[in-house]
Protein backbone atom coordinates (compact mmCIF):
# COMPACT_ATOMS: atom_id res chain seq x y z
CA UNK A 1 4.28 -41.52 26.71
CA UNK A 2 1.20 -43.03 24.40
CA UNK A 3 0.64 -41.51 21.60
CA UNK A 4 -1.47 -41.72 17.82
CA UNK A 5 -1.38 -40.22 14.94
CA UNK A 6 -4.57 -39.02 12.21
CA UNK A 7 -3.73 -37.39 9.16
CA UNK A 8 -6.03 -35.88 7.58
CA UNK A 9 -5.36 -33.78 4.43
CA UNK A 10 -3.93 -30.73 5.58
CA UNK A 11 -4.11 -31.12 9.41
CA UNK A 12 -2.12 -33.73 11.58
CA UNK A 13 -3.73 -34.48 14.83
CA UNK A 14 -1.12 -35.89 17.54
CA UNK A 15 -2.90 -37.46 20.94
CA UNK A 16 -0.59 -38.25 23.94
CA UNK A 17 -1.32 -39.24 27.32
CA UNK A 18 1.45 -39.92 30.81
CA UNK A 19 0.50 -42.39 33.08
CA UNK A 20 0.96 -41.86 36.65
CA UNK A 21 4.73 -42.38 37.04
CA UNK A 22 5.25 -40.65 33.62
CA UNK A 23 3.45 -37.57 34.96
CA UNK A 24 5.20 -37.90 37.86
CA UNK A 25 8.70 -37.45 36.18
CA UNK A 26 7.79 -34.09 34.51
CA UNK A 27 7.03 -32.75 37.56
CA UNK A 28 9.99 -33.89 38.72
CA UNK A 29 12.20 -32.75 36.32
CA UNK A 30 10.78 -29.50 36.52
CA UNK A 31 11.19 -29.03 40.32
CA UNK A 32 14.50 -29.76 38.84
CA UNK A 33 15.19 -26.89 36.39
CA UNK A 34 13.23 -24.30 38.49
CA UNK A 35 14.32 -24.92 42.20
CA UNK A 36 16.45 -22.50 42.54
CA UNK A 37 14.36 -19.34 41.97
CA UNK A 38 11.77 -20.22 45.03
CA UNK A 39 12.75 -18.62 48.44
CA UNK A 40 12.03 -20.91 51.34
CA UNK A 41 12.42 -20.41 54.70
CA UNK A 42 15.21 -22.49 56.52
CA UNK A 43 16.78 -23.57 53.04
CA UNK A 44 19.36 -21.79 50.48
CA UNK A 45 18.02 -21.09 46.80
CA UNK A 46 18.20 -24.42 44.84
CA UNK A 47 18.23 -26.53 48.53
CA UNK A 48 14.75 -26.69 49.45
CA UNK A 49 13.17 -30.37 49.24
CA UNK A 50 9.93 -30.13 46.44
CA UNK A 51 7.30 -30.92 48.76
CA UNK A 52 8.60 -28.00 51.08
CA UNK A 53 8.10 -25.95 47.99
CA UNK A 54 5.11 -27.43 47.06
CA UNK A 55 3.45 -26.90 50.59
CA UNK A 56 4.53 -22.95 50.27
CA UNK A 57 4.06 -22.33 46.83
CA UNK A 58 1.34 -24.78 46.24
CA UNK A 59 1.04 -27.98 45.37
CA UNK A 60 0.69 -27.10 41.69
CA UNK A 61 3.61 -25.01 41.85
CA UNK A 62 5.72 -26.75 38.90
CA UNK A 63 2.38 -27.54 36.96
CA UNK A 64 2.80 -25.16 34.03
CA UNK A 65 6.14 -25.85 33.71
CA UNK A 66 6.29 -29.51 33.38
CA UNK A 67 3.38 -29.05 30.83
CA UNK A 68 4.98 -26.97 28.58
CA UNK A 69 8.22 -28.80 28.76
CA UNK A 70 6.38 -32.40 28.41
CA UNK A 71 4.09 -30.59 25.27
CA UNK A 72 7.72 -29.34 23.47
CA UNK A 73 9.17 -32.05 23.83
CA UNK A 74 6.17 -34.51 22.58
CA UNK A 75 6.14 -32.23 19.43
CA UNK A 76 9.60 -32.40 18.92
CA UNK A 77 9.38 -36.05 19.24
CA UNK A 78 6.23 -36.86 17.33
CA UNK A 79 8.06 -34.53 14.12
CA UNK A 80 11.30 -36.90 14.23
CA UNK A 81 9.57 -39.88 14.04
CA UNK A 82 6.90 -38.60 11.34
CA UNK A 83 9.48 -36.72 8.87
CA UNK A 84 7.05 -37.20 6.05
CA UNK A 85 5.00 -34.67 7.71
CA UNK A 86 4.90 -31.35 6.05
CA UNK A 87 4.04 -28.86 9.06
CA UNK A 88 3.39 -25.23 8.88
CA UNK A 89 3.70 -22.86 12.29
CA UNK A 90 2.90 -23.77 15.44
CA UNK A 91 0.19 -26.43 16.98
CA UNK A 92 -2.67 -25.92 18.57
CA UNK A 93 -2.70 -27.51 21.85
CA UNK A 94 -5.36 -28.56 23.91
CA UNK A 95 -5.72 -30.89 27.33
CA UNK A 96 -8.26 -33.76 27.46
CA UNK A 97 -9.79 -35.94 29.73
CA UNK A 98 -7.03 -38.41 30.83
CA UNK A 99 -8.27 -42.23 30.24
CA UNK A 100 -7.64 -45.68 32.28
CA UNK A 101 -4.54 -45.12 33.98
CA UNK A 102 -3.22 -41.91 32.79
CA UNK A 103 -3.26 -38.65 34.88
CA UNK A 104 -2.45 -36.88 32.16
CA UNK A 105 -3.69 -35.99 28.58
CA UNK A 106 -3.45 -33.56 25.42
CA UNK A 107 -3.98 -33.51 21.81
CA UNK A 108 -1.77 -31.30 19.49
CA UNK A 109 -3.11 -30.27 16.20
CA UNK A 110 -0.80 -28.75 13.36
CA UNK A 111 -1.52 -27.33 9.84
CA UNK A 112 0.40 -29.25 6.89
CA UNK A 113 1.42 -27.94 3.61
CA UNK A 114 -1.01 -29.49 0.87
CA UNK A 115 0.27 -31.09 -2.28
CA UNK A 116 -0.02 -29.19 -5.57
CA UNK A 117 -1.36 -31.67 -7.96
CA UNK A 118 -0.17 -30.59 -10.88
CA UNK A 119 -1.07 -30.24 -14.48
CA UNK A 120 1.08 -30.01 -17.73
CA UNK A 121 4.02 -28.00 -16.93
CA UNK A 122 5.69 -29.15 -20.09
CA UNK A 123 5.30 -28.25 -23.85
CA UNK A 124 2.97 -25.24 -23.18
CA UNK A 125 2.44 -22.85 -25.96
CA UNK A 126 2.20 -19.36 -24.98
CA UNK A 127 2.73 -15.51 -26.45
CA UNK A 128 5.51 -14.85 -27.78
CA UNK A 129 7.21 -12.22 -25.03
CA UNK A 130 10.13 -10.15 -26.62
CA UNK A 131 11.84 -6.91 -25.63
CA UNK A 132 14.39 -5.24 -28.31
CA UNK A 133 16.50 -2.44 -28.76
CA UNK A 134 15.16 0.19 -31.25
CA UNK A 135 17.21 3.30 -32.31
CA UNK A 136 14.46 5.72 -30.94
CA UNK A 137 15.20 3.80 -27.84
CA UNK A 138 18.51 4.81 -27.48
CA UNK A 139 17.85 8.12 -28.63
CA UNK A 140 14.92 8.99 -25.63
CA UNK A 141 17.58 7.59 -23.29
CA UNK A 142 20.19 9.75 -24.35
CA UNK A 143 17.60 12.89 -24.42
CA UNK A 144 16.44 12.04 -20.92
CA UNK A 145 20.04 12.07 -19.62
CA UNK A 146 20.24 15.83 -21.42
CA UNK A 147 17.37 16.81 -20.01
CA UNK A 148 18.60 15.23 -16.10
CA UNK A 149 21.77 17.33 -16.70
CA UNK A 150 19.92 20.59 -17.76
CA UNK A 151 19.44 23.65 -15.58
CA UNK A 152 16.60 26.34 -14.99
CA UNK A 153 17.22 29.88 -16.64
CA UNK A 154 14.96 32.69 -15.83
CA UNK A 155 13.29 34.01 -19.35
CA UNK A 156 11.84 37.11 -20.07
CA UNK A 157 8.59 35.55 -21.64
CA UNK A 158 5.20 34.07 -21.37
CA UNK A 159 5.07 30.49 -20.03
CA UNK A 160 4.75 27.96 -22.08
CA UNK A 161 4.24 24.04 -21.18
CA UNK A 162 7.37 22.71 -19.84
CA UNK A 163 8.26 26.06 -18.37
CA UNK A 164 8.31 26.59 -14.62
CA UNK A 165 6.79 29.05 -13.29
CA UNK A 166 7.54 30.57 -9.50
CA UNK A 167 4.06 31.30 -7.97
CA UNK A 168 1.78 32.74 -4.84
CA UNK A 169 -2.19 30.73 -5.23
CA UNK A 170 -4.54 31.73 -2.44
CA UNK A 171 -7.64 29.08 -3.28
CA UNK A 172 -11.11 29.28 -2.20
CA UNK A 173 -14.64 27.59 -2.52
CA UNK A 174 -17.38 29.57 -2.69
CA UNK A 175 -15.51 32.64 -1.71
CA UNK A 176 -13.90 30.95 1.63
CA UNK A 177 -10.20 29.64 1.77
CA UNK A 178 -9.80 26.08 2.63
CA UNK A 179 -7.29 24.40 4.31
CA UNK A 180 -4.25 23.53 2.56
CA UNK A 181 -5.38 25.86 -0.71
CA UNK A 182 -2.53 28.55 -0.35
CA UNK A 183 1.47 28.62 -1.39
CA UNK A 184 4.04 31.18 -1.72
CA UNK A 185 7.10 30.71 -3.97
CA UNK A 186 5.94 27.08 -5.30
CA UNK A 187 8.10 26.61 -8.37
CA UNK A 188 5.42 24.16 -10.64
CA UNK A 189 6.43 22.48 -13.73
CA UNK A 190 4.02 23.49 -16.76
CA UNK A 191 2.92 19.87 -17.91
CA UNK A 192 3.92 18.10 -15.05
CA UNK A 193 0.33 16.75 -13.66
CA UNK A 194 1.16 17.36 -9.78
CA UNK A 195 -1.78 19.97 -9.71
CA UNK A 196 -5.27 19.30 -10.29
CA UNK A 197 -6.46 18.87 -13.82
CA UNK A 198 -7.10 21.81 -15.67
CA UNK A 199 -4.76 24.17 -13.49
CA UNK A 200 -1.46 23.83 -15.36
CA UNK A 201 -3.07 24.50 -18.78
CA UNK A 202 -4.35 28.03 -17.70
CA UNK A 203 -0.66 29.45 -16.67
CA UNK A 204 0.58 29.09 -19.85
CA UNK A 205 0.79 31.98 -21.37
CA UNK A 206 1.66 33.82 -17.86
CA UNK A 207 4.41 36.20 -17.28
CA UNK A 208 6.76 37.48 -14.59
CA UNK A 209 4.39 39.58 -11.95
CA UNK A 210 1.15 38.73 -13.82
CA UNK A 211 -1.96 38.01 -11.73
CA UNK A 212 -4.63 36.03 -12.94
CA UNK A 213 -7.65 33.69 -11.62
CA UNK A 214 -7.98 29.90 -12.56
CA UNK A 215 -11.09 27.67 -12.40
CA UNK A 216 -10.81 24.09 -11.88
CA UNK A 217 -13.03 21.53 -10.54
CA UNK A 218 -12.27 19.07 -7.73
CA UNK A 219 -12.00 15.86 -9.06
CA UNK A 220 -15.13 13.37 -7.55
CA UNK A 221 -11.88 10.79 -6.08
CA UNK A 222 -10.57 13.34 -4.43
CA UNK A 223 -9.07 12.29 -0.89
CA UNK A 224 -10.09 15.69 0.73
CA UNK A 225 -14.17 14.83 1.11
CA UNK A 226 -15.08 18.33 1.98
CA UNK A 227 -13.22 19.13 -1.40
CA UNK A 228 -14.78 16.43 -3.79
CA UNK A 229 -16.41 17.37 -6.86
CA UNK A 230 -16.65 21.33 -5.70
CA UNK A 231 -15.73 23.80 -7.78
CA UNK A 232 -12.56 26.46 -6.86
CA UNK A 233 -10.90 29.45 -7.99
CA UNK A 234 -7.02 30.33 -7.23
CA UNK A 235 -5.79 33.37 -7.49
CA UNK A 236 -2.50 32.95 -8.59
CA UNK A 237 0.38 35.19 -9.02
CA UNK A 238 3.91 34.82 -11.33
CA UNK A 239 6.99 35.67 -9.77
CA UNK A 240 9.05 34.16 -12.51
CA UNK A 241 9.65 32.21 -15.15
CA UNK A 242 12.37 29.85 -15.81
CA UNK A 243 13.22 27.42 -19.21
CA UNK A 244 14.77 24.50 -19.29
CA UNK A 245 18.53 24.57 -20.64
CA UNK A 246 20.06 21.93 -21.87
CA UNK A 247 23.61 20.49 -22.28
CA UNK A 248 25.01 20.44 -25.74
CA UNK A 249 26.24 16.20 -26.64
CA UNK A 250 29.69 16.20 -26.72
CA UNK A 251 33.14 14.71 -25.72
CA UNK A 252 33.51 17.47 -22.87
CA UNK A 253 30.19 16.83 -21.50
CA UNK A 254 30.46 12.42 -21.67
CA UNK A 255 33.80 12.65 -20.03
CA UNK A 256 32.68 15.34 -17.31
CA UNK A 257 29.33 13.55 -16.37
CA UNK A 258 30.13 9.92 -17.18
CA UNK A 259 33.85 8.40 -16.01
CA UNK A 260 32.69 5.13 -17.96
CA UNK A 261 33.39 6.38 -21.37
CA UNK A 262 35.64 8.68 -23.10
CA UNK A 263 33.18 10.36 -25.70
CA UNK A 264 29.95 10.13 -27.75
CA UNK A 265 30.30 7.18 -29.28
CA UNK A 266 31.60 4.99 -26.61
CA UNK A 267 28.85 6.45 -24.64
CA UNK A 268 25.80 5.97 -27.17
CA UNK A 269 27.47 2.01 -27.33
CA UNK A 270 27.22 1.78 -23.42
CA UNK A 271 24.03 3.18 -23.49
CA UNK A 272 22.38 0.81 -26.24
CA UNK A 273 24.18 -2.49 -24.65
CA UNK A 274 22.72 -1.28 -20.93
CA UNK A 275 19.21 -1.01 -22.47
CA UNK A 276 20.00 -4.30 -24.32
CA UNK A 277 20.87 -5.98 -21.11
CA UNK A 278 17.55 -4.06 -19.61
CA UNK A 279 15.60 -5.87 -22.68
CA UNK A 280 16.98 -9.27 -21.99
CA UNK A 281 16.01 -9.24 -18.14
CA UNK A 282 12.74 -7.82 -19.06
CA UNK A 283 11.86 -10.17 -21.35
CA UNK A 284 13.70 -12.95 -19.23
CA UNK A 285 11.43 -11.89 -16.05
CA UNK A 286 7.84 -12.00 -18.09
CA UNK A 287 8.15 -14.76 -19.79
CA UNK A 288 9.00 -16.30 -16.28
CA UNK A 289 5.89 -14.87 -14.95
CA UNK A 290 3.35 -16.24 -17.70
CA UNK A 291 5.02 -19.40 -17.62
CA UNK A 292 4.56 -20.01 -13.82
CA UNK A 293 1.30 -18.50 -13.95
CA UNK A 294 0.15 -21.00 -16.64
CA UNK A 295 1.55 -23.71 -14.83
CA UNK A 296 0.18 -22.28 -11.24
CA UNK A 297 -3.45 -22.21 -13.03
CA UNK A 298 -3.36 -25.70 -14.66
CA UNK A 299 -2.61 -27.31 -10.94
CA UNK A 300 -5.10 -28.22 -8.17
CA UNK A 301 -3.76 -27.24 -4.60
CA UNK A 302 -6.64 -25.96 -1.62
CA UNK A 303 -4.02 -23.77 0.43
CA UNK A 304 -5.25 -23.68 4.40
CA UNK A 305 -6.63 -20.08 5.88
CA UNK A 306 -3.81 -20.15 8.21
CA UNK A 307 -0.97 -20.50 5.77
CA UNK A 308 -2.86 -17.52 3.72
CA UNK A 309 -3.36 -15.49 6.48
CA UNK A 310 0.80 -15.73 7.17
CA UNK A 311 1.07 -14.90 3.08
CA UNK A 312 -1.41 -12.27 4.26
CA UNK A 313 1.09 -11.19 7.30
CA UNK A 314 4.31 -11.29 5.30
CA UNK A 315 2.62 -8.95 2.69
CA UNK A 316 1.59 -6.74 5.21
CA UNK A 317 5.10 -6.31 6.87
CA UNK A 318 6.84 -5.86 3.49
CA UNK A 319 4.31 -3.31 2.94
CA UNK A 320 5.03 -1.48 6.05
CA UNK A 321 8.65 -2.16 5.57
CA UNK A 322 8.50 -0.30 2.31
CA UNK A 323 6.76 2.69 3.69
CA UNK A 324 9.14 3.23 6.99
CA UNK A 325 11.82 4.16 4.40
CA UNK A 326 9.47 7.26 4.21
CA UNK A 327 8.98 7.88 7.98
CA UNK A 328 4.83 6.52 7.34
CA UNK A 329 2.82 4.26 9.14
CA UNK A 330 0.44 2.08 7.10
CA UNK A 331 -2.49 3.30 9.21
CA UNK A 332 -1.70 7.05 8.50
CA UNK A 333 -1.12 6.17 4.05
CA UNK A 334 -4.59 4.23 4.20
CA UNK A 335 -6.11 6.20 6.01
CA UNK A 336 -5.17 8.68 3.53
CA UNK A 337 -5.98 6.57 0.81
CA UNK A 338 -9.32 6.13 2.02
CA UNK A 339 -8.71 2.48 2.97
CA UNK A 340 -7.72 0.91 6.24
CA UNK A 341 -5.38 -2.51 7.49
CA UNK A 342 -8.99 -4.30 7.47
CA UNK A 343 -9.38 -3.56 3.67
CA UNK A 344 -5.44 -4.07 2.88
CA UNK A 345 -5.36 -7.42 3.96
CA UNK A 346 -8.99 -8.50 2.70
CA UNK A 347 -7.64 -7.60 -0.62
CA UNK A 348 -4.36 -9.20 -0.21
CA UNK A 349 -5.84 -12.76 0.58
CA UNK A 350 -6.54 -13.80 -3.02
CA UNK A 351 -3.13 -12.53 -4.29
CA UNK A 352 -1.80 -14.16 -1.10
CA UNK A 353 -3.10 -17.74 -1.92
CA UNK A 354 -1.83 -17.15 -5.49
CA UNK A 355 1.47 -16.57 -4.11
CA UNK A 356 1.46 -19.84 -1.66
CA UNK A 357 0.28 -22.12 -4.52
CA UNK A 358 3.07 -21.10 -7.17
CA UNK A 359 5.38 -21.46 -4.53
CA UNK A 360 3.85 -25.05 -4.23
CA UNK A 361 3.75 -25.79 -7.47
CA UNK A 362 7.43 -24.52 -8.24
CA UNK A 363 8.38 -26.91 -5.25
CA UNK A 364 6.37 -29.69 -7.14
CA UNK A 365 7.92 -29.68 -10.34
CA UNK A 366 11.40 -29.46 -8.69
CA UNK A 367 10.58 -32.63 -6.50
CA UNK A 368 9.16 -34.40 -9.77
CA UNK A 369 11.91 -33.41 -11.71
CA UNK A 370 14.76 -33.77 -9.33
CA UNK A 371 16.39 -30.60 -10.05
CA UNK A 372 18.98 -29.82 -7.82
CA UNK A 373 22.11 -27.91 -7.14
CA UNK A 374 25.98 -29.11 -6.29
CA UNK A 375 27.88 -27.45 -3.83
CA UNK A 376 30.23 -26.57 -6.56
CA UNK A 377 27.43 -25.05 -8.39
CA UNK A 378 26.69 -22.69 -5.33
CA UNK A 379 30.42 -21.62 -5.41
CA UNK A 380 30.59 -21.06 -8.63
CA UNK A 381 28.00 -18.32 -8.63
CA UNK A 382 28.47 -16.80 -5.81
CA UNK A 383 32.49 -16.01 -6.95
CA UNK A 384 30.59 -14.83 -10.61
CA UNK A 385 27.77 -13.17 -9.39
CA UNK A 386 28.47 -9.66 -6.44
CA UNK A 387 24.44 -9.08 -6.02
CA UNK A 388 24.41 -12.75 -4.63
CA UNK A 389 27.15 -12.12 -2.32
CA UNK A 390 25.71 -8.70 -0.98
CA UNK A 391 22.25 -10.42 -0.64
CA UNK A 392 23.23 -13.21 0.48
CA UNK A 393 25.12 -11.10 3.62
CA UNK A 394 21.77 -8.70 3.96
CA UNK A 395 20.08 -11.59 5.10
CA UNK A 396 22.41 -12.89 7.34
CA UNK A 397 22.93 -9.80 8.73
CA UNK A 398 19.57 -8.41 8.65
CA UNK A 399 17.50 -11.64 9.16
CA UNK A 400 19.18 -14.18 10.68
CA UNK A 401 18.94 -16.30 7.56
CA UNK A 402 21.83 -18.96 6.30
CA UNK A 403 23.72 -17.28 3.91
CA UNK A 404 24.95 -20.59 2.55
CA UNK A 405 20.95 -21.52 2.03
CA UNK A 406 20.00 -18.32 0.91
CA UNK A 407 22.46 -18.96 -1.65
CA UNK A 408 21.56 -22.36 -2.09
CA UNK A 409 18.16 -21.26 -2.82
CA UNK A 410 19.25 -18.92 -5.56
CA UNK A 411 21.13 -20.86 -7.70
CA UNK A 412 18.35 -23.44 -7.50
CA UNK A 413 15.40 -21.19 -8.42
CA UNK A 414 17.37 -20.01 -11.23
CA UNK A 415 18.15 -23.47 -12.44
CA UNK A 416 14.52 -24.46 -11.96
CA UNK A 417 13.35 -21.14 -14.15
CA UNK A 418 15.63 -22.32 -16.73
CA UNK A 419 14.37 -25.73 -17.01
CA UNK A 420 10.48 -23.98 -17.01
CA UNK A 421 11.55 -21.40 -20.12
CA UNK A 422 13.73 -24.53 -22.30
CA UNK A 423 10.29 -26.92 -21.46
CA UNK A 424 7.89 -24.00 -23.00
CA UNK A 425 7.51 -21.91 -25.86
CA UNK A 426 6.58 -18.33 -26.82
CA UNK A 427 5.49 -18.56 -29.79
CA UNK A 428 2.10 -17.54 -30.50
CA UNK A 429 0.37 -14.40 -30.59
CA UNK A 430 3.47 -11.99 -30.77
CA UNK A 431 3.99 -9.38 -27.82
CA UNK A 432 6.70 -7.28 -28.59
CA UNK A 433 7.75 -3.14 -28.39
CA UNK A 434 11.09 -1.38 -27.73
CA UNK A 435 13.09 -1.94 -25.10
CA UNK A 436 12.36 2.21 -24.40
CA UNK A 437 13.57 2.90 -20.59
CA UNK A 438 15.25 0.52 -18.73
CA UNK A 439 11.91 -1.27 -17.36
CA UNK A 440 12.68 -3.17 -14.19
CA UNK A 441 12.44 -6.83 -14.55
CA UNK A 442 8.93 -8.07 -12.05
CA UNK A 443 10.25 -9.37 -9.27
CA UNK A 444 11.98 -12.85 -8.68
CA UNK A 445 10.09 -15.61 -6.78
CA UNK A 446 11.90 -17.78 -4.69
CA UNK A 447 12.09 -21.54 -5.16
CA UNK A 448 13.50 -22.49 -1.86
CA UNK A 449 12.51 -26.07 -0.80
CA UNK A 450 10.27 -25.29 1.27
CA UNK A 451 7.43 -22.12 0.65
CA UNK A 452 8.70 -20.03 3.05
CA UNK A 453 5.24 -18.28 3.86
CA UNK A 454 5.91 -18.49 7.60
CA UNK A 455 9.87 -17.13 7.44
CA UNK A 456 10.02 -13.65 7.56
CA UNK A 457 11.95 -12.29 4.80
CA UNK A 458 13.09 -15.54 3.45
CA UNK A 459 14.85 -16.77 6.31
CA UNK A 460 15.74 -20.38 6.64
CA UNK A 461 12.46 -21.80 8.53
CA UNK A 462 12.56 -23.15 12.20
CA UNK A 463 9.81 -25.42 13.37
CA UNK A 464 8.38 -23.04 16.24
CA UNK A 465 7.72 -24.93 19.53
CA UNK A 466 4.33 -26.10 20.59
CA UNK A 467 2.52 -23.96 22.91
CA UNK A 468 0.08 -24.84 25.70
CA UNK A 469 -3.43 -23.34 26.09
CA UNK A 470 -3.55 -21.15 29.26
CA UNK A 471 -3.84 -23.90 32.56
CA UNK A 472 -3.32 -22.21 35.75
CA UNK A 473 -3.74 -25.42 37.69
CA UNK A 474 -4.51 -29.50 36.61
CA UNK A 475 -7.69 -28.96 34.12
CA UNK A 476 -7.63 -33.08 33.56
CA UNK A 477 -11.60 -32.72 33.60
CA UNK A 478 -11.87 -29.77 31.16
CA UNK A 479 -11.17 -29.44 27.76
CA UNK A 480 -9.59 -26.21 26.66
């Protein structure tokens, strides 16, 4: 088999060609493999001479099979002997015009990764990013873990915000009920926001078996249309009224609720180092982000539709991943969210190329630094660290990923973030503020050696096989 090579910036274009006797080995071979499935009369499956078959069947009988075969196995070829090539996904394939004395002739074109040109990734000054531990901090913890262990006691008194209140509401427009205006023996939180604006504020005050009308106003974003900016009254009325109790801070109530300490003290000291640890990952996590995205926006990379348009696809999936947990399709939440897959993933494409090109650029400074990770390294962590173990099994199990590269990966990107926050500093402008809640850290992007954009879920990639256009017979005179 003949065959060239052009490289062009992101696209490699392979063009191969079988003479006569080539040719006539692929079809060979295929007879071959596929013999054995075509009934012939006067021969057992598997027996029947190829031109027997071929003058049943039809003389292009093993056609699409010795193409695709002869196409895989080009592609597999042309990738061995061309391991400098970066390739994304699958090439496109299409049959030409055979030349001279070849019968037989296609061209295979397949996306590459481009090269992040990078900028300064070194000695950057940025805001200072710190998270710390204030008293008041602990404190609102410790109150919001009272309040999660209070109970609801009915009261013989008017509402007041924070209350909740056990009502009927009949709502109409214009004196006509609409749909999805009415309730019986809703229990709503004074102060909590989940109604409309403005309908809250008029129960307080209500009592047990008190009727009373409230006016509100549709909001103008409203997702009902029919409902938007319109103007309603509910007649609402109290069944009861119930206060929120809660738990005195004790020794009795630490050792009953938490099995981690064995009274106050130990428990406000577990709660201040958790919200330090909280702090540490916080602050850890943003100063990765503005760090990478300084970085990201200082290099030059052009990132090919198709390799957004996977970013785009992987989004998409993750989305819809996210939602099944909930039993809802991403055409039914935006549809109610006024939006649609169209609009989702026209959004998601400049986000999407973001992604892709950190991913580059992280994979550029690791190759220009030469960071790496032993074997011994990978060990080490994975016997320190159970969250790496029980991720590094999800994806195995789950996606058919290495859990050996998965943990590879890991360790890596970690090393590679630590290189990027000792090579920077945050010390301008200072951004600081309690630690408060425990804020989750943003979310962790993976350094594997190669942007993953077209593995689902991180899995290890696999260079796809090359597919043929659709030829139902010899097309040696048409270009598809």
């Amino acid at each position: 088999m003949k065959s060239t090579l052009d490289k062009k910036n992101t696209e490699a274009v392979f063009k191969c060609s079988l003479d006569k006797e080539e040719w006539e080995s692929e079809i060979n071979a295929a007879y071959n493999r596929t013999k054995k499935k075509f009934k012939v009369p006067g021969f057992r499956p598997g027996h029947a001479p190829r031109k027997f078959i071929e003058m049943h069947y039809g003389a292009s009988v093993f056609y699409d099979e010795a193409v695709d075969a002869c196409i895989n196995r080009a592609y597999t070829e042309q990738l061995a002997a061309h391991p400098e090539l970066d390739t994304f996904g699958s090439p496109s394939v299409s049959l030409e015009k055979p030349e001279g004395d070849d019968v037989f002739a296609f061209t295979m074109t397949v996306t590459l990764y481009p090269e992040a040109k990078l900028g300064d990734y070194k000695g950057i000054k940025l805001p200072k990013i710190e998270y710390n531990v204030t008293d008041a901090d602990v404190e609102k913890h410790i109150q919001d873990d009272l309040r999660r262990a209070s109970r609801l006691v009915k009261v013989e008194r008017a509402a007041e915000n924070g209350d909740t209140v056990n009502i009927d509401y009949v709502g109409t427009v214009d004196g006509v009920e609409f749909d999805g205006g009415k309730g019986e023996g809703y229990d709503l939180k004074l102060g909590s926001n989940s109604f409309i604006p403005g309908f809250e504020d008029q129960l307080v005050g209500i009592k047990a078996d008190e009727e009373r009308d409230v006016n509100v106003t549709f909001p103008e974003e409203y997702h009902a249309a029919e409902l938007k900016g319109k103007a309603a009254v509910f007649r609402v009325k109290a069944h009861e009224v119930r206060a929120e109790e809660m738990p005195e801070l004790n020794d009795e109530f630490v050792k009953e609720r938490y099995t981690d300490y064995d009274g106050v003290e130990a428990y406000k000291a577990g709660v201040r180092d958790n919200l330090a640890k909280a702090a540490a990952e916080r602050t850890r996590s943003e100063r990765i982000d503005a760090v990478m995205k300084a970085v990201s926006d200082k290099a030059v990379c052009e990132i090919p539709e198709k390799i957004v348009d996977a970013e785009v696809d992987r989004m998409y999936h993750e989305f819809e991943h996210q939602l099944s947990h909930y039993g809802i399709s991403p055409e039914d939440y935006l549809k109610y969210s006024n939006s649609s897959v169209e609009q989702f993933r026209s959004e998601r494409r400049e986000p999407a190329a973001a992604n892709v090109k950190m991913r580059l650029v992280m994979r550029a400074i690791i190759d220009a630094e030469k960071i790496d990770v032993t074997e011994e390294e990978v060990k080490a962590k994975l016997a320190a660290d159970e969250r790496l173990r029980t991720a590094c099994e999800h994806e195995a199990h789950h996606h058919g990923g290495e859990a050996a590269e998965y943990a590879h990966n890991d360790v890596l990107t970690d090393k590679f973030f630590d290189f990027m926050l000792a090579n920077n500093s945050f010390t301008e402008a200072v951004k600081t503020d309690g630690a408060a809640e425990e804020k989750k850290p943003a979310a962790k992007k993976t350094a594997a050696k190669k942007p993953a954009t077209e593995a689902k879920n991180g899995a290890a990639e696999k260079k796809p096989a090359a597919k043929k256009p659709a030829a139902k017979k010899p097309a040696a005179e048409t270009k598809e």
